[in-house]
N, C-alpha and C. Protein backbone atom coordinates (compact mmCIF):
# COMPACT_ATOMS: atom_id res chain seq x y z
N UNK A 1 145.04 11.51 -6.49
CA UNK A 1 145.72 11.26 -7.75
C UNK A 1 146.63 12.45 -8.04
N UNK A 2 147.75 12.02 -8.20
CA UNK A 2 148.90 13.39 -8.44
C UNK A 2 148.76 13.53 -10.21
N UNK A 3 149.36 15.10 -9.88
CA UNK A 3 149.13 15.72 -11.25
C UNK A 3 149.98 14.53 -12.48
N UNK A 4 150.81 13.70 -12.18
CA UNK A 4 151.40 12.78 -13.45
C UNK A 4 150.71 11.90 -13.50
N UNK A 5 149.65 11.43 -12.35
CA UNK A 5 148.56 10.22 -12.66
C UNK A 5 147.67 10.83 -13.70
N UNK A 6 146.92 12.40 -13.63
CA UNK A 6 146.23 12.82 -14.52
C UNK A 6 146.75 12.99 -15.91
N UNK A 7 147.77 13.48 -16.08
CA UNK A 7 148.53 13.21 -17.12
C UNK A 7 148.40 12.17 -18.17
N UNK A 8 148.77 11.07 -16.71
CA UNK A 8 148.74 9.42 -17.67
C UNK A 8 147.19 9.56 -18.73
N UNK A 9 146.65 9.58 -17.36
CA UNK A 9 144.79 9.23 -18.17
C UNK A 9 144.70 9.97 -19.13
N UNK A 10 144.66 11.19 -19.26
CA UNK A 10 144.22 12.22 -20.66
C UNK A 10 144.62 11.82 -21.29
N UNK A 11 146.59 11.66 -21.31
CA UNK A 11 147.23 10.80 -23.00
C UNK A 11 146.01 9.83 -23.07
N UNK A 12 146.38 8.64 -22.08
CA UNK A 12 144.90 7.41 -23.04
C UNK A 12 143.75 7.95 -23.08
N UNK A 13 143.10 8.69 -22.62
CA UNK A 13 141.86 8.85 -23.10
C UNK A 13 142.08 9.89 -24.85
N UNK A 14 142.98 10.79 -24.78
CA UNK A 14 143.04 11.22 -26.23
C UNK A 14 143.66 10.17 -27.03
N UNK A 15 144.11 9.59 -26.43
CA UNK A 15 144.61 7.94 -27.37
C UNK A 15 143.31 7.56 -27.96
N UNK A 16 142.11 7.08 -26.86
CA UNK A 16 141.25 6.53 -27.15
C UNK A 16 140.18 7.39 -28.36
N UNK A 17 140.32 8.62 -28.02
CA UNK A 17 139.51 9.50 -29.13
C UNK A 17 140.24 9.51 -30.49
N UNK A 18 141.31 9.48 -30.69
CA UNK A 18 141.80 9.58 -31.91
C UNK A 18 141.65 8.24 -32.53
N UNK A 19 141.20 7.09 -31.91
CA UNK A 19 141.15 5.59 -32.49
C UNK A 19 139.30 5.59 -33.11
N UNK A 20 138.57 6.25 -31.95
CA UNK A 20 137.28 6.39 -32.29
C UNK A 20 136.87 7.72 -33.59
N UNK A 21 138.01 8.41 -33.83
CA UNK A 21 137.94 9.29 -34.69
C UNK A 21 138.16 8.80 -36.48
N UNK A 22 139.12 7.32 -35.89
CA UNK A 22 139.31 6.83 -37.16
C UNK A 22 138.82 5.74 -37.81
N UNK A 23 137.62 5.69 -36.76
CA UNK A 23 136.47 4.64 -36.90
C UNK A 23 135.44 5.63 -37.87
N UNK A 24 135.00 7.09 -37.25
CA UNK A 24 134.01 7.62 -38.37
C UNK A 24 134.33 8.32 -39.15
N UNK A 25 135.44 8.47 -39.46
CA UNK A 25 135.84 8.65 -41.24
C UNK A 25 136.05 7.52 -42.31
N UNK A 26 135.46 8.28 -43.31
CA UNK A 26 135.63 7.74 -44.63
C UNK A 26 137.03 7.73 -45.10
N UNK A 27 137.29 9.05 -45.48
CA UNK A 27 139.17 9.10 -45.87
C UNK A 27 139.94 8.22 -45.37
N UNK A 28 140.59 7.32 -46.60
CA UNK A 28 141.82 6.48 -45.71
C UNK A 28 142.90 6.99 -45.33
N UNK A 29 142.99 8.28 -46.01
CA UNK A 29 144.59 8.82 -45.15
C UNK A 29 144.39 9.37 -43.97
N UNK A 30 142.79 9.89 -43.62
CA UNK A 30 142.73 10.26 -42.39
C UNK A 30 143.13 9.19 -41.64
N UNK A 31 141.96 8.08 -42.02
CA UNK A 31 142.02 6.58 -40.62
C UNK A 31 143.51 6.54 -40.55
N UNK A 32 144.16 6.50 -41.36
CA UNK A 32 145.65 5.96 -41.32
C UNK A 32 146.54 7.00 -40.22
N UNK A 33 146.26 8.15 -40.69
CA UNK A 33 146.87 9.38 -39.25
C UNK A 33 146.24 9.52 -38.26
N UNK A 34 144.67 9.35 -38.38
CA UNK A 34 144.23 9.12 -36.87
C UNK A 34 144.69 7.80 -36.02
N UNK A 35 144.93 6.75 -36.97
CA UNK A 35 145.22 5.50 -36.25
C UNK A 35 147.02 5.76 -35.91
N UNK A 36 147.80 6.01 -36.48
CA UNK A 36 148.89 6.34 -36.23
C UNK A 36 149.19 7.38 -34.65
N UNK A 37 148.17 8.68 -34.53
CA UNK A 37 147.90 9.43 -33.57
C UNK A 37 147.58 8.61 -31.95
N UNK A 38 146.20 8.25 -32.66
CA UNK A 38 146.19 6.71 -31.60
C UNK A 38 147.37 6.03 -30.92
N UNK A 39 147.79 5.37 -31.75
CA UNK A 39 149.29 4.33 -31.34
C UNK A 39 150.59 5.47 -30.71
N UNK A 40 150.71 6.73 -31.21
CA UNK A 40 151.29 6.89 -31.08
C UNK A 40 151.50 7.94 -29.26
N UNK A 41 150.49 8.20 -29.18
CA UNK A 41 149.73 8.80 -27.63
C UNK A 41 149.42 7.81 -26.31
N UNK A 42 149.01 6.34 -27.53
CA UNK A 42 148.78 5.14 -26.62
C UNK A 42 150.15 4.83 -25.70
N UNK A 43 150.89 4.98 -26.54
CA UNK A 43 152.34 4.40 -26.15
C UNK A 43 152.90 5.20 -25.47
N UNK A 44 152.62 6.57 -25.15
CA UNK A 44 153.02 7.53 -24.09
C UNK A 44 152.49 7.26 -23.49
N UNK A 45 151.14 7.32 -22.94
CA UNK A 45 150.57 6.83 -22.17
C UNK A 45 150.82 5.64 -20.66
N UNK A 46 151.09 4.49 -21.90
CA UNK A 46 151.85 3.54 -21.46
C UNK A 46 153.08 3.97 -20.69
N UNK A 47 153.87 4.28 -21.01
CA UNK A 47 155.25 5.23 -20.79
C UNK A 47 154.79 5.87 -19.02
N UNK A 48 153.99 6.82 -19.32
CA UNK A 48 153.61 7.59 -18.57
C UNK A 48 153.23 6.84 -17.16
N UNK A 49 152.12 6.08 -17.69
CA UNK A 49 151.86 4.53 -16.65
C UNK A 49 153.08 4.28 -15.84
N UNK A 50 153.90 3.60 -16.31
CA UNK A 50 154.87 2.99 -16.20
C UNK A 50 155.90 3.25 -15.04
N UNK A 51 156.37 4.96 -15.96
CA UNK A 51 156.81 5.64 -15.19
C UNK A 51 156.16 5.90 -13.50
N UNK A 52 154.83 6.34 -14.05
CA UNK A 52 154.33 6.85 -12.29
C UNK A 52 154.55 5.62 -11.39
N UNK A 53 154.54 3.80 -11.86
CA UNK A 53 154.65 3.11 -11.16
C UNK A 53 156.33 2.98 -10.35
N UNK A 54 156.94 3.15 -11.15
CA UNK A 54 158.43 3.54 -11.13
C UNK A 54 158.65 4.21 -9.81
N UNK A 55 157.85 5.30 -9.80
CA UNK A 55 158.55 6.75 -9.11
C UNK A 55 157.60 5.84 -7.75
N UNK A 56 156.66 5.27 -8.02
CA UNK A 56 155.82 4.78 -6.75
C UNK A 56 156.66 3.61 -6.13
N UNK A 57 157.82 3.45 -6.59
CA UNK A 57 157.89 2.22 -5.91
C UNK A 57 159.45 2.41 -5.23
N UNK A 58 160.39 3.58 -5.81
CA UNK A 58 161.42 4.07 -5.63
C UNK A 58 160.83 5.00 -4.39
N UNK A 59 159.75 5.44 -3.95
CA UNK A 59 159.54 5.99 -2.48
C UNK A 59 159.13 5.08 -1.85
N UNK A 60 159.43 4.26 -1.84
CA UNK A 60 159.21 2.65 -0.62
C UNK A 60 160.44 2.01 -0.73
N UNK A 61 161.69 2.63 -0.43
CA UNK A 61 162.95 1.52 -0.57
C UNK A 61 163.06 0.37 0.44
N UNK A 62 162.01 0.57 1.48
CA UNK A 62 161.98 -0.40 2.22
C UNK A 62 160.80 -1.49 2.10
N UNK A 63 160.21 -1.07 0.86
CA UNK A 63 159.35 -2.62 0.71
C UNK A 63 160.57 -3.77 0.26
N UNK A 64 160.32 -4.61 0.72
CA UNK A 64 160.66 -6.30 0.34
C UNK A 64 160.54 -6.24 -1.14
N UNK A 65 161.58 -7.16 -1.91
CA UNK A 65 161.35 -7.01 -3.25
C UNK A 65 160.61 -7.98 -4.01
N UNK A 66 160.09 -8.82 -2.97
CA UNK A 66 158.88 -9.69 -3.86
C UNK A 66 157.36 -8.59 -3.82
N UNK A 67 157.22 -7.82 -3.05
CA UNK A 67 156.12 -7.09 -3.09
C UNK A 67 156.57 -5.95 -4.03
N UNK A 68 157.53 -5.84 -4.48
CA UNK A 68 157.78 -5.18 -5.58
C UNK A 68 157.64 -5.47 -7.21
């Protein structure tokens, strides 16, 4: 796993802690910035994903583009 695959995971996994963070508070402005934190790490994440598939598939210019 290359260092931008690890990358990916930590964003979602601190994605995932900041969603479980705004499960055990009381304060609604917390839940509301932890849930915001959440979404907003999730979606890098995603990004991040995305990207590494990107860069994985631009070093195979010779796969066929249905296996792409």
């Amino acid at each position: 796993m290359s260092a931008f695959d690890t990358f990916s995971a930590q964003l979602w996994e601190e994605a995932k802690r900041f969603f479980e963070k705004s499960k055990e508070t009381t304060d609604e402005q917390s839940k509301i910035a932890y849930n915001h934190s959440s979404i907003l790490i999730g979606m890098s994440a995603l990004e991040a994903y995305i990207n590494g598939i990107c860069e994985d598939l631009l070093t195979y210019p010779d796969m066929p583009l249905h296996e792409k």
